[in-house]
C-alpha atoms as a PDB file:
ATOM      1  CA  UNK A   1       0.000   0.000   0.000  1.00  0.00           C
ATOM      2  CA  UNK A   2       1.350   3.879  -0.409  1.00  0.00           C
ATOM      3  CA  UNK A   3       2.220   6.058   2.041  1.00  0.00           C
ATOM      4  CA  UNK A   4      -0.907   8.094   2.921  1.00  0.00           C
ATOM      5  CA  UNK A   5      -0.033   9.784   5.933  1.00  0.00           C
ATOM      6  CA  UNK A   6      -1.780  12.819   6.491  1.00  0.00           C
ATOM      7  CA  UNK A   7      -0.259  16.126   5.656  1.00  0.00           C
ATOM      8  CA  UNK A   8      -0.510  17.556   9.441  1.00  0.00           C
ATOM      9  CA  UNK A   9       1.898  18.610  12.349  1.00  0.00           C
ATOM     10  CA  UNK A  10       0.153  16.480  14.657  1.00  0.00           C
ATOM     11  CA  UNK A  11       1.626  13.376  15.998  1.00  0.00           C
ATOM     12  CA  UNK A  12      -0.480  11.155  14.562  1.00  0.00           C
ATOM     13  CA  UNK A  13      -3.086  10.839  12.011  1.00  0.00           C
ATOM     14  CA  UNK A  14      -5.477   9.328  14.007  1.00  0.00           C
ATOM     15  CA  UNK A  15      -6.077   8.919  17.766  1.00  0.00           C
ATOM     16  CA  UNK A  16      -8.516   5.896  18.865  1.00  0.00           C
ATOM     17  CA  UNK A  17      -9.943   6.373  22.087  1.00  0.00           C
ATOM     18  CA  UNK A  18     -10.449   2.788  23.810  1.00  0.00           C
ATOM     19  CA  UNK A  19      -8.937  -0.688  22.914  1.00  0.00           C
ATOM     20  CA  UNK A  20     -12.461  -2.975  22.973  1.00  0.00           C
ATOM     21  CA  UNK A  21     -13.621  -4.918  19.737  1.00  0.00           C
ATOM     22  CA  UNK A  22     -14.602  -1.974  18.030  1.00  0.00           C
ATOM     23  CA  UNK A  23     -11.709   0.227  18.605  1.00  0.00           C
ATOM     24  CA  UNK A  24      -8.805  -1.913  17.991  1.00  0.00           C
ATOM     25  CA  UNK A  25     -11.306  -2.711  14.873  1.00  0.00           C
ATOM     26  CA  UNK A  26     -10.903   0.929  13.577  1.00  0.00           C
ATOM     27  CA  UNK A  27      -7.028   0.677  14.231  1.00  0.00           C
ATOM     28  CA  UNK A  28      -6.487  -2.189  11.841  1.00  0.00           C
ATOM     29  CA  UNK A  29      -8.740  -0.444   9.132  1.00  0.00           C
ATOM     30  CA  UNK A  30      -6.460   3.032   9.904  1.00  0.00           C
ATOM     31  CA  UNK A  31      -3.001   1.725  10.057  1.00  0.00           C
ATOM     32  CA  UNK A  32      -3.453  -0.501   6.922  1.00  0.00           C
ATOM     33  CA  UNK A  33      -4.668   2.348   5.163  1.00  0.00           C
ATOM     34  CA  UNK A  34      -0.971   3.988   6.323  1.00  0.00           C
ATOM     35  CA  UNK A  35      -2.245   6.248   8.768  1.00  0.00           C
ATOM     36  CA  UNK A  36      -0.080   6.639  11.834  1.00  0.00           C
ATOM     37  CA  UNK A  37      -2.539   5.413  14.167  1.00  0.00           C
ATOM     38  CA  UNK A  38      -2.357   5.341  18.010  1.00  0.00           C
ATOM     39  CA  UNK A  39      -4.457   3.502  20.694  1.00  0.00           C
ATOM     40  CA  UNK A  40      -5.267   4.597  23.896  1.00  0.00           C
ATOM     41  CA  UNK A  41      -6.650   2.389  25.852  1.00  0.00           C
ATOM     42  CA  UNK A  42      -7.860   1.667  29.570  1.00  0.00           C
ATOM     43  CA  UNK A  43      -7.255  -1.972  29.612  1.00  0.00           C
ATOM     44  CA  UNK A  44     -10.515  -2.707  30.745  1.00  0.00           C
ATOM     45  CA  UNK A  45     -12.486  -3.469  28.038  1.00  0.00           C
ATOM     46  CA  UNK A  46     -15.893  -5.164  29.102  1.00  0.00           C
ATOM     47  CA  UNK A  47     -14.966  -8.184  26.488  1.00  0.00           C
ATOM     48  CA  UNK A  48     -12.217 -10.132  28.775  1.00  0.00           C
ATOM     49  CA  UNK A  49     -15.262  -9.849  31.746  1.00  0.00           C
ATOM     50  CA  UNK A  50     -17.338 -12.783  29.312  1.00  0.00           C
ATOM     51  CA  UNK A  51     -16.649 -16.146  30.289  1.00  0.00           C
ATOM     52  CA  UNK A  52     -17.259 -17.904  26.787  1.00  0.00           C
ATOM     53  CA  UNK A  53     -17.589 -15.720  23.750  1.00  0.00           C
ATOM     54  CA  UNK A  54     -19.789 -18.274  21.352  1.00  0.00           C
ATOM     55  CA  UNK A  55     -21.396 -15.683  18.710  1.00  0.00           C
ATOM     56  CA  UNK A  56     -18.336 -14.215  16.780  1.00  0.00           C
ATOM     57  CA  UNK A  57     -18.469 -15.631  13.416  1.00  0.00           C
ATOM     58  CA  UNK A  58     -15.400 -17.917  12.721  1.00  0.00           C
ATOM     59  CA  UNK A  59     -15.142 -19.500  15.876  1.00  0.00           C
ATOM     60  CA  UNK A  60     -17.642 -22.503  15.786  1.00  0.00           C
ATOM     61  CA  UNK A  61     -16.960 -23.689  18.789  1.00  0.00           C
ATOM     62  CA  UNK A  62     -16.489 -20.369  20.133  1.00  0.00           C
ATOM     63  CA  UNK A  63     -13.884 -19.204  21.645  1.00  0.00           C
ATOM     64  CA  UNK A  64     -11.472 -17.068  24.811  1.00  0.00           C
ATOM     65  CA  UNK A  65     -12.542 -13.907  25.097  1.00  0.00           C
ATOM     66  CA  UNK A  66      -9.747 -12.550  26.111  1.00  0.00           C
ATOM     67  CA  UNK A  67      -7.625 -14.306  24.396  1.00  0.00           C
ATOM     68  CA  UNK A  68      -9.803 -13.463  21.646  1.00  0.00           C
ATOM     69  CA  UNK A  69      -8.872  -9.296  22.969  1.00  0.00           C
ATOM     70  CA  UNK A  70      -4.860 -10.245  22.698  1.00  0.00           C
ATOM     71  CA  UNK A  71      -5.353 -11.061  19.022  1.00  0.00           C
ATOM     72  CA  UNK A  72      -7.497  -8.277  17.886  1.00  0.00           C
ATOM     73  CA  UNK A  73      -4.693  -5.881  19.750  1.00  0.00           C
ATOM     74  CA  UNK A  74      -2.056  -8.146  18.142  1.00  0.00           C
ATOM     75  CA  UNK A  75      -4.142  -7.314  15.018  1.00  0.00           C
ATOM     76  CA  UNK A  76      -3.742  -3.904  15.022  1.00  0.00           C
ATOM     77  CA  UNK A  77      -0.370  -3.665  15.964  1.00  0.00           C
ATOM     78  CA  UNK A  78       1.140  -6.043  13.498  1.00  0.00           C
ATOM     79  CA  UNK A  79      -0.420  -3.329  10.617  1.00  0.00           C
ATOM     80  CA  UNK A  80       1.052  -0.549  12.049  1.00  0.00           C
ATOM     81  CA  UNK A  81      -1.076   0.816  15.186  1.00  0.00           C
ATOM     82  CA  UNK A  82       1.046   2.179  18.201  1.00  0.00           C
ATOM     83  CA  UNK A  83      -1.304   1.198  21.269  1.00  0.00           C
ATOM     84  CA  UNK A  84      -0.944   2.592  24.905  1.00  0.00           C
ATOM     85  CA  UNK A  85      -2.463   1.852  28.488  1.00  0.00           C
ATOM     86  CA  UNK A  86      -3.778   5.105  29.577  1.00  0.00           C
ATOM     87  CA  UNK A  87      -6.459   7.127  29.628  1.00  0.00           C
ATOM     88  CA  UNK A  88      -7.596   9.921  27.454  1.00  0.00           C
ATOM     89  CA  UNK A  89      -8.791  12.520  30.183  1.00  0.00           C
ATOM     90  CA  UNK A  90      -9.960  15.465  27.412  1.00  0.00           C
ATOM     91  CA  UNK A  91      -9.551  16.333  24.304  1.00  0.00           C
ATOM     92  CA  UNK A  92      -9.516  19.711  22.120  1.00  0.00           C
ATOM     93  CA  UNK A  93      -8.804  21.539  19.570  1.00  0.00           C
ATOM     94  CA  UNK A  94     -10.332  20.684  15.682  1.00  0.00           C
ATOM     95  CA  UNK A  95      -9.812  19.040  12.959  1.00  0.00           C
ATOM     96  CA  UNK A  96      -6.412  18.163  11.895  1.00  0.00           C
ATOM     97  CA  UNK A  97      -5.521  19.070  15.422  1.00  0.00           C
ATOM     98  CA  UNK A  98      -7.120  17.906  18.323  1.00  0.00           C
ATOM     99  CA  UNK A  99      -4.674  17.495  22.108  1.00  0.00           C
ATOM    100  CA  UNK A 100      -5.346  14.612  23.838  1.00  0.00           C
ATOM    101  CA  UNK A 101      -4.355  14.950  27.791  1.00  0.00           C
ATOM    102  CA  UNK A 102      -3.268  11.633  28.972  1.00  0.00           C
ATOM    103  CA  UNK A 103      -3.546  10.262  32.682  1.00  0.00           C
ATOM    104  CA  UNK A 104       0.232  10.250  32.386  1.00  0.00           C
ATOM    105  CA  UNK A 105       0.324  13.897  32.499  1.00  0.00           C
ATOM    106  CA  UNK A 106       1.299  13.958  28.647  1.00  0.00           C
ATOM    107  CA  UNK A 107      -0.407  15.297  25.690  1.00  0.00           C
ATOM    108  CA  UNK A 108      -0.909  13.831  22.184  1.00  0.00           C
ATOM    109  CA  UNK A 109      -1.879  15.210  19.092  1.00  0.00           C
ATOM    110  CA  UNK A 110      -3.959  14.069  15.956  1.00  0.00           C
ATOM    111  CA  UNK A 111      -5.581  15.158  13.233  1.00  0.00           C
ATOM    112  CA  UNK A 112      -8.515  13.047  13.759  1.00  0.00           C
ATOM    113  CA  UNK A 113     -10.431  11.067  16.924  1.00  0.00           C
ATOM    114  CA  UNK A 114     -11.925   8.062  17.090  1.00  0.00           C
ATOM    115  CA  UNK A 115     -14.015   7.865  20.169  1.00  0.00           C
ATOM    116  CA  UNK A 116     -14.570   3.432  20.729  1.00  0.00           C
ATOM    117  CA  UNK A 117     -14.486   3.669  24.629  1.00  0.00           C
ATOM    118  CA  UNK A 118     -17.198   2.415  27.079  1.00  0.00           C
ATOM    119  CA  UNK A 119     -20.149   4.441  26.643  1.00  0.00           C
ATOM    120  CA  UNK A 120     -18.726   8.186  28.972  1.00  0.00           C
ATOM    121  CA  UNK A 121     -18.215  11.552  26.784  1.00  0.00           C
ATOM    122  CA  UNK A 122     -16.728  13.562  30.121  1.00  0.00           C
ATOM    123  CA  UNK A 123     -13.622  13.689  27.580  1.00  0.00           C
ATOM    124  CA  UNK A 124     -15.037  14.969  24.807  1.00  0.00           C
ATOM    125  CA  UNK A 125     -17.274  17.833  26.462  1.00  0.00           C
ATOM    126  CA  UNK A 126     -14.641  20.229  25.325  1.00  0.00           C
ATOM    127  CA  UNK A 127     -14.967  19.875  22.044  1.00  0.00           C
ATOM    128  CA  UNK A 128     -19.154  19.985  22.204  1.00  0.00           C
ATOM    129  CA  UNK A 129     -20.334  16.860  20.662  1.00  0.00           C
ATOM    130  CA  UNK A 130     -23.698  16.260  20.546  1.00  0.00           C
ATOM    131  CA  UNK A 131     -25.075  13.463  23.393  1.00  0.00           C
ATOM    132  CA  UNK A 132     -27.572  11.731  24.455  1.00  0.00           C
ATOM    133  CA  UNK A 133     -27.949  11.387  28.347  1.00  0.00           C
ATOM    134  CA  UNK A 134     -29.365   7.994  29.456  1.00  0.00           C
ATOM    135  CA  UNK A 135     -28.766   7.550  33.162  1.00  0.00           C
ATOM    136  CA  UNK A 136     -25.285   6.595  34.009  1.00  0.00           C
ATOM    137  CA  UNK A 137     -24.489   6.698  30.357  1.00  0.00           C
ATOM    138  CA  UNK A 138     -23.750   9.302  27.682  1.00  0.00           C
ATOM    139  CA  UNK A 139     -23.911   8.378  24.106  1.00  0.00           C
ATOM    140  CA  UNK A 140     -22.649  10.568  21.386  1.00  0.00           C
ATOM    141  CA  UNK A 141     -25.458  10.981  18.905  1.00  0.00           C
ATOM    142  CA  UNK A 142     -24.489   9.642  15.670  1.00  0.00           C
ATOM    143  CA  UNK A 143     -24.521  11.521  11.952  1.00  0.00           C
ATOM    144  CA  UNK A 144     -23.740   8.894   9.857  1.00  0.00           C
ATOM    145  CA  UNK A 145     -21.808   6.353   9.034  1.00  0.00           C
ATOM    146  CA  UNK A 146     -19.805   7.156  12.498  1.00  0.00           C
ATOM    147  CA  UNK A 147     -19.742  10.661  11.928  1.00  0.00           C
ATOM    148  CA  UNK A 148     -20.143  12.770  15.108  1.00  0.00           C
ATOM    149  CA  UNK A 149     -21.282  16.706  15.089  1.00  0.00           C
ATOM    150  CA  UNK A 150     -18.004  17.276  15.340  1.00  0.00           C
ATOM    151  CA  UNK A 151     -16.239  17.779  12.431  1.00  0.00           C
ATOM    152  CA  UNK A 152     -12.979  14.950  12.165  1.00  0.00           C
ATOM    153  CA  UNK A 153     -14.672  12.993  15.509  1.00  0.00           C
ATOM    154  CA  UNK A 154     -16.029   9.507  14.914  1.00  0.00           C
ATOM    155  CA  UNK A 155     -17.878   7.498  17.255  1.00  0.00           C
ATOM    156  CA  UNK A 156     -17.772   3.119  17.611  1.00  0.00           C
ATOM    157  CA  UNK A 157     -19.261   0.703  19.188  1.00  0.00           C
ATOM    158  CA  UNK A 158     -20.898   1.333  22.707  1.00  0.00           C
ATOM    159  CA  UNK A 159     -20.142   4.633  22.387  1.00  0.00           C
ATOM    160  CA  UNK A 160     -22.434   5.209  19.698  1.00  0.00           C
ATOM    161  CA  UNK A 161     -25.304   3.397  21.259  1.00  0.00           C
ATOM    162  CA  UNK A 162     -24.539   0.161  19.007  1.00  0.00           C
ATOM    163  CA  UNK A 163     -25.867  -3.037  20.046  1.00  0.00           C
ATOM    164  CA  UNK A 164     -23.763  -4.836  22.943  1.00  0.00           C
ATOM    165  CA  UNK A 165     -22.503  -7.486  20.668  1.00  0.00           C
ATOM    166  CA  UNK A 166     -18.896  -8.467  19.401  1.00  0.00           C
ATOM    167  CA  UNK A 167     -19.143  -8.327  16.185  1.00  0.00           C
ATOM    168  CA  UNK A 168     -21.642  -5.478  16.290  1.00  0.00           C
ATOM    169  CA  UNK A 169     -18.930  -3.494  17.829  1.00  0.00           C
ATOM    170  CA  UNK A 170     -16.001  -4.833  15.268  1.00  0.00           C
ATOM    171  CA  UNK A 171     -18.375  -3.662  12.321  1.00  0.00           C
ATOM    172  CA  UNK A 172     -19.264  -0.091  13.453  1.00  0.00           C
ATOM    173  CA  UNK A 173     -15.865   0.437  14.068  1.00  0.00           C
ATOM    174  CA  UNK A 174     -14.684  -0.514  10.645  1.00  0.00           C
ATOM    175  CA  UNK A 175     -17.409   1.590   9.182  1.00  0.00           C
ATOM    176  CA  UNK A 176     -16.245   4.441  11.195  1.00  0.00           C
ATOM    177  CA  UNK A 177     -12.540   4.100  10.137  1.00  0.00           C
ATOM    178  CA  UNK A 178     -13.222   3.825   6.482  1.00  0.00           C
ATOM    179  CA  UNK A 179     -15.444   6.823   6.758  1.00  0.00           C
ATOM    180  CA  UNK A 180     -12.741   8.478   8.316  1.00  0.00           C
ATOM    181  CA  UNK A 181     -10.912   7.815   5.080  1.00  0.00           C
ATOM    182  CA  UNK A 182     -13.197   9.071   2.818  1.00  0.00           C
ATOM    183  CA  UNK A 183     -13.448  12.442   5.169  1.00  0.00           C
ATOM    184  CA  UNK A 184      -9.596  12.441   4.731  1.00  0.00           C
ATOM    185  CA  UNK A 185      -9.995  12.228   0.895  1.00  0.00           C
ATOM    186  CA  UNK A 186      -7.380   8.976   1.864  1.00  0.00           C
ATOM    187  CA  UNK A 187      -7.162   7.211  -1.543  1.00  0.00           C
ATOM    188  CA  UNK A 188      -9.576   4.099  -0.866  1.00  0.00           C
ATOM    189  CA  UNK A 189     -11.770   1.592  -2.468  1.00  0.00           C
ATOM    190  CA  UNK A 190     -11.522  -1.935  -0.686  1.00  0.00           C
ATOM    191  CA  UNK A 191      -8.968  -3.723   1.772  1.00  0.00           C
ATOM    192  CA  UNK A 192      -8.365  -6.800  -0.561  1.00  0.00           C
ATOM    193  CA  UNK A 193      -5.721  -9.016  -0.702  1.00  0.00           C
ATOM    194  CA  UNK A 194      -5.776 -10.814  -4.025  1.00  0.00           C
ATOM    195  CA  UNK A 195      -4.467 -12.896  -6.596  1.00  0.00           C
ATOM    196  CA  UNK A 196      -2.073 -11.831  -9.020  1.00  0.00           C
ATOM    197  CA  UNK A 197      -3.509 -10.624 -12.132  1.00  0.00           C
ATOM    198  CA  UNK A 198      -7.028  -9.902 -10.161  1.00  0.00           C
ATOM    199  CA  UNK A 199      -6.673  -6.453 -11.516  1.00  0.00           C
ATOM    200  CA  UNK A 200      -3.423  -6.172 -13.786  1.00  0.00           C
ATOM    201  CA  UNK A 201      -4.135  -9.350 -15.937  1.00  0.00           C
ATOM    202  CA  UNK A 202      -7.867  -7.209 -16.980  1.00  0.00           C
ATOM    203  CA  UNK A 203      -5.576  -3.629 -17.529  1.00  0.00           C
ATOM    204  CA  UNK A 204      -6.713  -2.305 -14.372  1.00  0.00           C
ATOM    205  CA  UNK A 205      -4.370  -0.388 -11.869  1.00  0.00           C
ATOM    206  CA  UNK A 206      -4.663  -1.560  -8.535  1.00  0.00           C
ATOM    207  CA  UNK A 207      -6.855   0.456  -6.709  1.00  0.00           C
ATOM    208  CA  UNK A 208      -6.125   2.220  -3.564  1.00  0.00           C
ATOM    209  CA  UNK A 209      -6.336  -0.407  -0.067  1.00  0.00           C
ATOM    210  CA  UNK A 210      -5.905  -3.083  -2.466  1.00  0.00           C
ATOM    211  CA  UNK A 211      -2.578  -5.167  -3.028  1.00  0.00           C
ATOM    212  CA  UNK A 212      -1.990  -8.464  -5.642  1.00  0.00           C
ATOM    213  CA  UNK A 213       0.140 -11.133  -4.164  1.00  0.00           C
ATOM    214  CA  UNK A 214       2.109 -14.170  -6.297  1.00  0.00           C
ATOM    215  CA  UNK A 215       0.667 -17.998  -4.620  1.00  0.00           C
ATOM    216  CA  UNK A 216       4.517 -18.198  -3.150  1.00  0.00           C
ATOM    217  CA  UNK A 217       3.304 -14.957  -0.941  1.00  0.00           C
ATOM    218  CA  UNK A 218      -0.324 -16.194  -0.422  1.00  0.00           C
ATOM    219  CA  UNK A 219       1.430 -19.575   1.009  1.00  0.00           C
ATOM    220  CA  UNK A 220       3.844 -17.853   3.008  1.00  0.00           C
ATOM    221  CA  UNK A 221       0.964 -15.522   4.252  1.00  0.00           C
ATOM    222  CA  UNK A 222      -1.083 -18.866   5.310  1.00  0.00           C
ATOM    223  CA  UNK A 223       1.426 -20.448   6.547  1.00  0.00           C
ATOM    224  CA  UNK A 224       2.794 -17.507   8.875  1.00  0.00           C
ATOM    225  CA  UNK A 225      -1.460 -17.715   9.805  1.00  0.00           C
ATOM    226  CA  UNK A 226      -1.607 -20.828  10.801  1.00  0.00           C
ATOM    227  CA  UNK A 227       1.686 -20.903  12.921  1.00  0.00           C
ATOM    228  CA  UNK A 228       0.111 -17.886  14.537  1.00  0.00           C
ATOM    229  CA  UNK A 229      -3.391 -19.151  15.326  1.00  0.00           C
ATOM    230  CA  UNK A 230      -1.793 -22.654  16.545  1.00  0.00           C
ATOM    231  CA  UNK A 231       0.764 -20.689  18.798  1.00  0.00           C
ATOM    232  CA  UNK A 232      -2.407 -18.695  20.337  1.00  0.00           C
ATOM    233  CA  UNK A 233      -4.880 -22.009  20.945  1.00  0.00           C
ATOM    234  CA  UNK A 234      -1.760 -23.653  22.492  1.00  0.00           C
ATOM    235  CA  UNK A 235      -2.969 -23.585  25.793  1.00  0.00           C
ATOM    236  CA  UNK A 236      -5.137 -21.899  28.242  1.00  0.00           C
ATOM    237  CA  UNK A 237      -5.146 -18.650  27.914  1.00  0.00           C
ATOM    238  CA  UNK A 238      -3.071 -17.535  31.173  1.00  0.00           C
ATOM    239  CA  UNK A 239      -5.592 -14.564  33.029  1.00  0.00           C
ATOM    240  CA  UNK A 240      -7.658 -15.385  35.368  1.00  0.00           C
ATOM    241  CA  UNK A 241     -11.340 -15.178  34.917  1.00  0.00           C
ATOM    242  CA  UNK A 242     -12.835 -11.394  35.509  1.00  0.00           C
ATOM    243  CA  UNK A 243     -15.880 -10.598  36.790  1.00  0.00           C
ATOM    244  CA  UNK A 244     -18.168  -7.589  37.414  1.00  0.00           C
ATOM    245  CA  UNK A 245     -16.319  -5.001  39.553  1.00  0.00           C
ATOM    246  CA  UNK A 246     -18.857  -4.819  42.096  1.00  0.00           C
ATOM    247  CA  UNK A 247     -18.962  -8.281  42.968  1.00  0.00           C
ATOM    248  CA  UNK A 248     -15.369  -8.255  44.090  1.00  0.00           C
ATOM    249  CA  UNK A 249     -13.387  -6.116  46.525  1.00  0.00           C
ATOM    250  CA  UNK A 250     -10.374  -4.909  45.007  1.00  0.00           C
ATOM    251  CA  UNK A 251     -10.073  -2.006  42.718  1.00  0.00           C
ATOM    252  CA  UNK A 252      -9.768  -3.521  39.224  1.00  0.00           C
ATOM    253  CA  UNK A 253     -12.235  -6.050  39.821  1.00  0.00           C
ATOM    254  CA  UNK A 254     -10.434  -8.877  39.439  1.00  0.00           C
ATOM    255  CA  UNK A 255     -11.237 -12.400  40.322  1.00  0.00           C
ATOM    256  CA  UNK A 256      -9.836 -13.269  44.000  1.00  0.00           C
ATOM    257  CA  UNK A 257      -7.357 -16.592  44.290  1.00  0.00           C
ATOM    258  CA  UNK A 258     -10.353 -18.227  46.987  1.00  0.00           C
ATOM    259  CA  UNK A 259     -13.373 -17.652  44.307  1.00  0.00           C
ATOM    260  CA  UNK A 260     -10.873 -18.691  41.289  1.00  0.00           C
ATOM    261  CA  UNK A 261      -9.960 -21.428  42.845  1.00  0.00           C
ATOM    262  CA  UNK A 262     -13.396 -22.818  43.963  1.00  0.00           C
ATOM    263  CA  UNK A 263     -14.419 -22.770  40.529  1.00  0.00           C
ATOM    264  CA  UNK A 264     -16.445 -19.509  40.294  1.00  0.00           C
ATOM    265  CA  UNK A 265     -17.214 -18.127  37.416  1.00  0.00           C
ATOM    266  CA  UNK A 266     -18.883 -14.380  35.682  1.00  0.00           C
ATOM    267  CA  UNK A 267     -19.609 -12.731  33.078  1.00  0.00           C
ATOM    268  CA  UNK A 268     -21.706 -13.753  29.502  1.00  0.00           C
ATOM    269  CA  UNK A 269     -21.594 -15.615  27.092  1.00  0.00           C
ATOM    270  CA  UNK A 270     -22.165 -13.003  24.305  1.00  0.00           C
ATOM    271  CA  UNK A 271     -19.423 -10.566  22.819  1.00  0.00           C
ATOM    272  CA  UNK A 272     -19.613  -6.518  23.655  1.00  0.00           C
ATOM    273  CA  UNK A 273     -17.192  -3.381  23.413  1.00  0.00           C
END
């Protein structure tokens, strides 16, 4: 693919709040589209809380949620997104320049935002996006396609009042990174992988997002796959079981050694954000 990097002095092209299904989602689509992407991400991410995920399509037998979490992240970072445990406390600014204030005490700038977190927009109230209180929860009210009112701010998953499902989540937030794109007037038309002469051998260029590869490189590519998903499904996967953080004492609401080892167990069996 070329080098589309955005023509900006921030830091990065794109900044993707929260590292859930739907965010790390949006980082794959970003980074393989060559924009210097960064995640910033809590580490709590309501997936790795599900005992069983059994309704992700691919997995017939279902499969680790969070081991299922450590591949998407792996995912993303293998086509180019930087990811970080922190937490996004504001952000300002505008298009093609927005400051992100860090927990760390840091700031980080992009030209665009990508809001994927659990479903709180405290740290967007600077820049005015339009919400929808509901309780405890604040929704950002959605344009289309992942648009926000805010002009270079995109909304996935929870955040957007999307259904509380996996693969919900992983589909808004590729729809919200490849409208990104077209915002960005990012050269685009499909993220294919294909067979040599797909395109050429018919006189066609080959478009934007796409590449051709020879069979050597589609067996080295399958081969390199299935080393990879044999070394992940090589064991059990080695956190404990979460739960929900009121039902436990400490402050990440992790499973205790007494209930682990008893054999208790939390969480659903269906996929969220």
């Amino acid at each position: 693919m070329t080098d589309t990097t955005l023509d900006t002095d921030a830091d990065y092209d794109a900044l993707v709040v929260g590292g859930g299904v739907a965010g790390l989602t949006a980082a794959t689509f970003l980074a393989r589209a060559d924009l210097a992407t960064l995640v910033v991400d809590g580490d709590e991410s309501i997936l790795r809380r599900n005992a069983h995920l059994e309704n992700v399509p691919g997995f017939p037998a279902g499969v680790n949620p969070r081991l299922f979490a450590d591949m998407l992240r792996e995912q993303a970072e293998r086509n180019g997104a930087e990811t970080r445990t922190e937490l996004v406390e504001g952000v300002t600014g505008e298009a093609g320049s927005f400051t992100a204030a860090v927990n760390d005490g840091a700031a980080v700038t992009a030209a665009r935002v990508v809001a994927a977190s659990w479903s709180d927009l405290d740290y967007l109230d600077g820049l005015g996006v339009e919400a929808r209180d509901a309780g405890s929860k604040r929704y950002a009210e959605e344009h289309a396609l992942g648009r926000t009112s805010v002009d270079g701010v995109y909304a996935a998953g929870r955040i957007a009042e999307r259904y509380h499902q996996a693969v919900v989540a992983a589909g808004h937030g590729a729809e919200a990174a490849i409208t990104l794109l077209h915002d960005a007037e990012v050269p685009f038309y499909h993220d294919w992988v294909v067979p040599e002469g797909y395109f050429t051998d018919r006189g066609r260029e080959v478009p934007p997002g796409c590449e051709e590869i020879t069979a050597a490189e589609r067996e080295r590519r399958a081969a390199e796959s299935r080393e990879t998903m044999r070394a992940y499904f090589d064991g059990e996967h080695p956190d404990r079981q979460r739960t929900h953080p009121s039902l436990v004492d400490d402050d990440l609401g992790r499973v205790d050694d007494e209930w682990y080892d008893d054999g208790g167990g939390g969480g659903t069996v269906d996929g969220d954000d």
